[in-house]
C-alpha atoms as a PDB file:
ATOM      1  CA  UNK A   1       0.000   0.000   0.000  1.00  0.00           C
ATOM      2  CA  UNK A   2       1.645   3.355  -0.966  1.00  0.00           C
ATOM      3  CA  UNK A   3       0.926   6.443   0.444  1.00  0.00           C
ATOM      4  CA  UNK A   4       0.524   9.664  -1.198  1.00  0.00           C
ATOM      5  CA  UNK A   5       1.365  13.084   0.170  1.00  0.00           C
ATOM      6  CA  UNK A   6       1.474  16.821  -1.764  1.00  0.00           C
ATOM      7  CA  UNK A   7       4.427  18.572  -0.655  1.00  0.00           C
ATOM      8  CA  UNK A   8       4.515  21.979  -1.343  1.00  0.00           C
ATOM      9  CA  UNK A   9       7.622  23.600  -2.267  1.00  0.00           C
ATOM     10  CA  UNK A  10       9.720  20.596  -3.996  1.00  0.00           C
ATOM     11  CA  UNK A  11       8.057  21.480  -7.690  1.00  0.00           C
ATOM     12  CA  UNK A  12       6.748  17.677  -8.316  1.00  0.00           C
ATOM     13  CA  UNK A  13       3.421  18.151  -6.197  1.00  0.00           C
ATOM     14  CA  UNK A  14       2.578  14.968  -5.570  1.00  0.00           C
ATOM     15  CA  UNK A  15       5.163  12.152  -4.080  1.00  0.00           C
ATOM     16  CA  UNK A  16       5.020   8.546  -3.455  1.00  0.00           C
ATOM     17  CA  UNK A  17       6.525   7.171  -0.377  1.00  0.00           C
ATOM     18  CA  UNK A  18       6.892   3.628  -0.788  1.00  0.00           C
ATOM     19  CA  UNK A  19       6.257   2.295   2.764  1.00  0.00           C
ATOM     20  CA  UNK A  20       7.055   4.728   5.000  1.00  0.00           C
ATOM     21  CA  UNK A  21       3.663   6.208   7.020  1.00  0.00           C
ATOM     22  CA  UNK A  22       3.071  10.097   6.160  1.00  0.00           C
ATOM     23  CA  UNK A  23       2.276  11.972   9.209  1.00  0.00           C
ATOM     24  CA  UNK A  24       1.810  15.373   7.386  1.00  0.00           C
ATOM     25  CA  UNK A  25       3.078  18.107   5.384  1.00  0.00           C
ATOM     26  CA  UNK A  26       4.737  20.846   7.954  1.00  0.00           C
ATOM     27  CA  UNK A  27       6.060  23.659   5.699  1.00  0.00           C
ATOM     28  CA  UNK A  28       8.036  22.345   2.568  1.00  0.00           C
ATOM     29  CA  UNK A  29       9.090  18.980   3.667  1.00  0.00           C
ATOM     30  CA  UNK A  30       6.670  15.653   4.273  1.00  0.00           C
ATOM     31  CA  UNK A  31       7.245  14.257   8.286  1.00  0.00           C
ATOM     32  CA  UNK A  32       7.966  10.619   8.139  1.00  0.00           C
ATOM     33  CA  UNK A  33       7.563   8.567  11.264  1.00  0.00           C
ATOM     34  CA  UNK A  34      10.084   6.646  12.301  1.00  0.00           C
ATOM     35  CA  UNK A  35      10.754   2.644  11.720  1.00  0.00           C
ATOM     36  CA  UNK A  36       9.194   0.293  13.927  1.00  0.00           C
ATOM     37  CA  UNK A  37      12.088  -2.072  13.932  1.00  0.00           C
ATOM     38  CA  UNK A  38      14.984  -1.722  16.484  1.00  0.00           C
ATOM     39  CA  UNK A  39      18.111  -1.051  14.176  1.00  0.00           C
ATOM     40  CA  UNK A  40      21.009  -2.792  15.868  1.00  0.00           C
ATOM     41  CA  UNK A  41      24.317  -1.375  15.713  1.00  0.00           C
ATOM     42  CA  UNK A  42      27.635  -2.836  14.721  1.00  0.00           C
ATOM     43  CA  UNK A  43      29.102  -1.452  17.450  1.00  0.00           C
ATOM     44  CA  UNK A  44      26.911  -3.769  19.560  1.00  0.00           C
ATOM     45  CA  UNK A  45      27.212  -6.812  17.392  1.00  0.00           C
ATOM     46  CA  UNK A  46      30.960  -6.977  17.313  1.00  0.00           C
ATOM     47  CA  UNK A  47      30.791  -8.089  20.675  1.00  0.00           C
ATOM     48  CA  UNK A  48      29.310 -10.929  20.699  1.00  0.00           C
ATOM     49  CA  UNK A  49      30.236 -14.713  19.610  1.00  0.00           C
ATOM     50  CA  UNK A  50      29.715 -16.448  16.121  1.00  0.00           C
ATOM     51  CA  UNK A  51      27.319 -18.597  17.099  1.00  0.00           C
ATOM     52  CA  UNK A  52      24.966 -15.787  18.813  1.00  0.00           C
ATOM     53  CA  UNK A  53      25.638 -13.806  15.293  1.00  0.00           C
ATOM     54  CA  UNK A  54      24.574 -17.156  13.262  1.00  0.00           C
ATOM     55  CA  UNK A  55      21.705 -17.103  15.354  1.00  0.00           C
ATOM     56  CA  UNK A  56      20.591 -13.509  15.236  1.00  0.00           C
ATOM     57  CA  UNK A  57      21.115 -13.458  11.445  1.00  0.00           C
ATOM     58  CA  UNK A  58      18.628 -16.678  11.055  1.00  0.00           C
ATOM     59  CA  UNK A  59      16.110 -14.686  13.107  1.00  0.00           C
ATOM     60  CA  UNK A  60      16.013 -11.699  11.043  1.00  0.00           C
ATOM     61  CA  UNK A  61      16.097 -13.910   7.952  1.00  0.00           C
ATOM     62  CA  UNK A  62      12.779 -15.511   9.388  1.00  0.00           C
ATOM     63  CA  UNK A  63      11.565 -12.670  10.121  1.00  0.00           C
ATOM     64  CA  UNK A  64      12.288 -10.499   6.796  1.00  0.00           C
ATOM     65  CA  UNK A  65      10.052 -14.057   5.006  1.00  0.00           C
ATOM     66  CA  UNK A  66       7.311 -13.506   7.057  1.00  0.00           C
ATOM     67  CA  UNK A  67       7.385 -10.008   6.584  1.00  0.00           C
ATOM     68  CA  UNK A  68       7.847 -10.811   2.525  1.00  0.00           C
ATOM     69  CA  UNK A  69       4.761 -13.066   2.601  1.00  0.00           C
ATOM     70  CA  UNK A  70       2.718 -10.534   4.857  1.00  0.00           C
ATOM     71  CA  UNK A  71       3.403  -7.826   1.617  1.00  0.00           C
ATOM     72  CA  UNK A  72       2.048 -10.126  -0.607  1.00  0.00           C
ATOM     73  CA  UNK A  73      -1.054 -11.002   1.123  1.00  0.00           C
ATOM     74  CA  UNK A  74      -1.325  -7.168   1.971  1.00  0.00           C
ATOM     75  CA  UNK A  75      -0.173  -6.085   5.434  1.00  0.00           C
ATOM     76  CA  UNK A  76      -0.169  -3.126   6.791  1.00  0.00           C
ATOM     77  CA  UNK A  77       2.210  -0.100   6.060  1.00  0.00           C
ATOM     78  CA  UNK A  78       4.306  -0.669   9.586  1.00  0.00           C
ATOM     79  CA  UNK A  79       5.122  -4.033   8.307  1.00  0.00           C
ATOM     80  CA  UNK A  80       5.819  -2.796   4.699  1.00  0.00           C
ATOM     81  CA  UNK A  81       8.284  -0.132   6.480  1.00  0.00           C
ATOM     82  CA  UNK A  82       9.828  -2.701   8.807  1.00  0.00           C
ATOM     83  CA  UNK A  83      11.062  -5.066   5.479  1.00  0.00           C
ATOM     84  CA  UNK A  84      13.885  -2.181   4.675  1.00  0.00           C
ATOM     85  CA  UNK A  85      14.718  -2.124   8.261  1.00  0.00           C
ATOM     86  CA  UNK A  86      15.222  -6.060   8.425  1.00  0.00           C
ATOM     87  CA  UNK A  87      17.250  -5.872   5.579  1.00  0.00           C
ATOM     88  CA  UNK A  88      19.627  -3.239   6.423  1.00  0.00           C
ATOM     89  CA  UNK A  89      20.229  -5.555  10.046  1.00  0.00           C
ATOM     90  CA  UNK A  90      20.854  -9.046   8.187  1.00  0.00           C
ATOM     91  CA  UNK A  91      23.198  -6.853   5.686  1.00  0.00           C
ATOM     92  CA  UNK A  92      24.772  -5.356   9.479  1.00  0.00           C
ATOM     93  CA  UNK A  93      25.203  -9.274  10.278  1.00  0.00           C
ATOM     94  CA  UNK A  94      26.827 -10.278   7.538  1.00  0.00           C
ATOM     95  CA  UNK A  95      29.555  -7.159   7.408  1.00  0.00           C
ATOM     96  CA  UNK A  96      30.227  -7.585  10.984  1.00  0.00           C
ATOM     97  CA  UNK A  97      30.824 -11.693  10.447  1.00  0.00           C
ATOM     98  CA  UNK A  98      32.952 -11.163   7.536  1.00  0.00           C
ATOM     99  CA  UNK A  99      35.091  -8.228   9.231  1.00  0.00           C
ATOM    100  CA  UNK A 100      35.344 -10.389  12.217  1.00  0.00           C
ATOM    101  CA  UNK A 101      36.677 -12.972  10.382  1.00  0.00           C
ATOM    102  CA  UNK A 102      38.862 -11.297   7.921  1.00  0.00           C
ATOM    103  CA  UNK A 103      40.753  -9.487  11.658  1.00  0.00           C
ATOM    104  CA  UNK A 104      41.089 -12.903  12.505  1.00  0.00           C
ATOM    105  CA  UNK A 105      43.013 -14.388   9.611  1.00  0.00           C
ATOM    106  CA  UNK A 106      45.006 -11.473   9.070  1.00  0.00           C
ATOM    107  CA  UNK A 107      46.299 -11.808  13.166  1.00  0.00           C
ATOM    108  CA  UNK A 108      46.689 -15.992  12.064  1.00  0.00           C
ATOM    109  CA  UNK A 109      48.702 -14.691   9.054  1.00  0.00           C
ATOM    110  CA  UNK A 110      50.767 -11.866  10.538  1.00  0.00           C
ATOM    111  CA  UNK A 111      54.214 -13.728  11.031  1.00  0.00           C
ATOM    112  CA  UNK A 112      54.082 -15.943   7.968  1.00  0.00           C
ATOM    113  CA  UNK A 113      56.059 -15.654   5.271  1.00  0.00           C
ATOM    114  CA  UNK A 114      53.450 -15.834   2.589  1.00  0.00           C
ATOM    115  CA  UNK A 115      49.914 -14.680   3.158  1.00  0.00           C
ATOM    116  CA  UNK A 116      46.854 -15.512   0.956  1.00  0.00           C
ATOM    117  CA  UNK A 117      45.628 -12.817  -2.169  1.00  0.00           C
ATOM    118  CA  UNK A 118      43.071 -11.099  -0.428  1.00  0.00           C
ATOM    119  CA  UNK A 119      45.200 -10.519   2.657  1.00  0.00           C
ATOM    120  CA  UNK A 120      48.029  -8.559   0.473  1.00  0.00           C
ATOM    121  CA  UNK A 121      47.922  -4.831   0.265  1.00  0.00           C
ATOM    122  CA  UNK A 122      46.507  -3.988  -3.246  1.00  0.00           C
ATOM    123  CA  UNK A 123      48.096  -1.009  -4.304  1.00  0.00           C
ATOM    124  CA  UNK A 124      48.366  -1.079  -7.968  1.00  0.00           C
ATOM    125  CA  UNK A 125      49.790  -3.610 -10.231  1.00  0.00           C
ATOM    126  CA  UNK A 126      53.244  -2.011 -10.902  1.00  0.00           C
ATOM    127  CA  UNK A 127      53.265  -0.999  -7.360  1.00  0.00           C
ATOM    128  CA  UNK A 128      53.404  -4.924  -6.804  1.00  0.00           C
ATOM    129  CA  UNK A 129      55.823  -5.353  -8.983  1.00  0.00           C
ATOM    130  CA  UNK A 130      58.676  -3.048  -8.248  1.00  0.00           C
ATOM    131  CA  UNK A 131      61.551  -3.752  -6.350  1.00  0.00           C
ATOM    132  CA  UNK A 132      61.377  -3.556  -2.584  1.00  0.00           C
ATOM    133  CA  UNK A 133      63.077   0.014  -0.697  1.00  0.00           C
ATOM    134  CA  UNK A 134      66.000  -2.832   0.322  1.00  0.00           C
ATOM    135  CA  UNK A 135      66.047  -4.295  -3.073  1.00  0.00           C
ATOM    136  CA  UNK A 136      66.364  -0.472  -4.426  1.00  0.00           C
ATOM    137  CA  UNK A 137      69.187   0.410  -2.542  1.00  0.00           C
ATOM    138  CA  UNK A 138      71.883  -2.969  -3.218  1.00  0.00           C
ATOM    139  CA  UNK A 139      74.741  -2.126  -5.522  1.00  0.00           C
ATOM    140  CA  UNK A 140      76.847  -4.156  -7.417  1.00  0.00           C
ATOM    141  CA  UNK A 141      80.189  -4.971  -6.154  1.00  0.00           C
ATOM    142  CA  UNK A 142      81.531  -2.512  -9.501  1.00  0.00           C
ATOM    143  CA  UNK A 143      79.474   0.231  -7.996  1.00  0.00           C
ATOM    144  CA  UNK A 144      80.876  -0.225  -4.933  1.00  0.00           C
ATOM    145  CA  UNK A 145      84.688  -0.216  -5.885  1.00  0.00           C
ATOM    146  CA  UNK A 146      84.132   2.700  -7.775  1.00  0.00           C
ATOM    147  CA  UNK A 147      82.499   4.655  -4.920  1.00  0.00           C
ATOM    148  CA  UNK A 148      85.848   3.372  -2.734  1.00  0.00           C
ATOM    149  CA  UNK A 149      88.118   4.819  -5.466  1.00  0.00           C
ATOM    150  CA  UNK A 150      86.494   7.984  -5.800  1.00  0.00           C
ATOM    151  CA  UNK A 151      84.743   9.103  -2.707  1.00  0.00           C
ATOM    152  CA  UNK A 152      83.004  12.631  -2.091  1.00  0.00           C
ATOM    153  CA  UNK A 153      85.339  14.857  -2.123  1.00  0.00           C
ATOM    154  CA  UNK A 154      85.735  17.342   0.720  1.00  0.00           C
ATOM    155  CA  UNK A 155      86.597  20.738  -0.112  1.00  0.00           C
ATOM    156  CA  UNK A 156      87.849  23.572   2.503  1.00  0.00           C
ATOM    157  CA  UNK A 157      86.326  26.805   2.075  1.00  0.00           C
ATOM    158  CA  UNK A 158      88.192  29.934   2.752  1.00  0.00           C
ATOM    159  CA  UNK A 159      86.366  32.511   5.171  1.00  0.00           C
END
């Protein structure tokens, strides 16, 4: 069910707005109420264990097919506004899983001598393939000889 509000001053007139409830038009912009679904935070989430993420994420996943099925039979606007909601919390879930894991590898990797694709800085691809600041800065053992036979001169300046 989509609501329809006029709001003066934007130059369209009328406006569609999906699933979110209209309250009213106060002066030039439309007043939305807010979601009825608690948002959780990633803040909050990296806290806790895998399993209790697994867990959380098959709730919401439950929760965003009833709410899918509830649409299609035609449920009410809070329920059409709380499907966005659910799907910005499994997508939450999911970042905070991956992150988690990806710190964890990267701490399991640290000392190793060779560390998997993903896990290498990307820079770019010439970047990658120029010699290292130690590799830069070898000379060969002519170099060297010649910088023994001719060193910097040092000259004495008169004052």
């Amino acid at each position: 069910m989509k609501l329809r509000a006029f709001v003066a001053g934007r130059g369209k007139g009328w406006g569609d707005f999906g699933p979110k409830l209209s309250l009213g038009v106060t002066g030039s912009r439309v007043v939305h109420c807010c979601d009825v679904a608690v948002e959780k935070t990633a803040r909050d989430l990296r806290g806790k264990k895998k399993e209790e993420l697994n867990k959380q994420l098959d709730e919401q996943k439950t929760e965003l097919a009833s709410l899918q099925v509830s649409k299609v039979v035609g449920g009410g606007a809070s329920k059409l506004s709380k499907i966005r909601t659910v799907r910005k919390n499994i997508a939450r879930i999911l970042t905070v899983i991956n992150q988690t894991q990806k710190q964890e590898l990267r701490k399991f990797y640290k000392g190793k001598h060779f560390k998997p694709l993903d896990l290498r800085p990307k820079k770019t691809r010439a970047m990658r393939r120029a010699l290292t600041k130690h590799e830069s800065s070898l000379k060969t053992k002519k170099q060297l000889a010649k910088l023994r036979k001719y060193p910097m001169r040092k000259y004495a300046v008169k004052a």
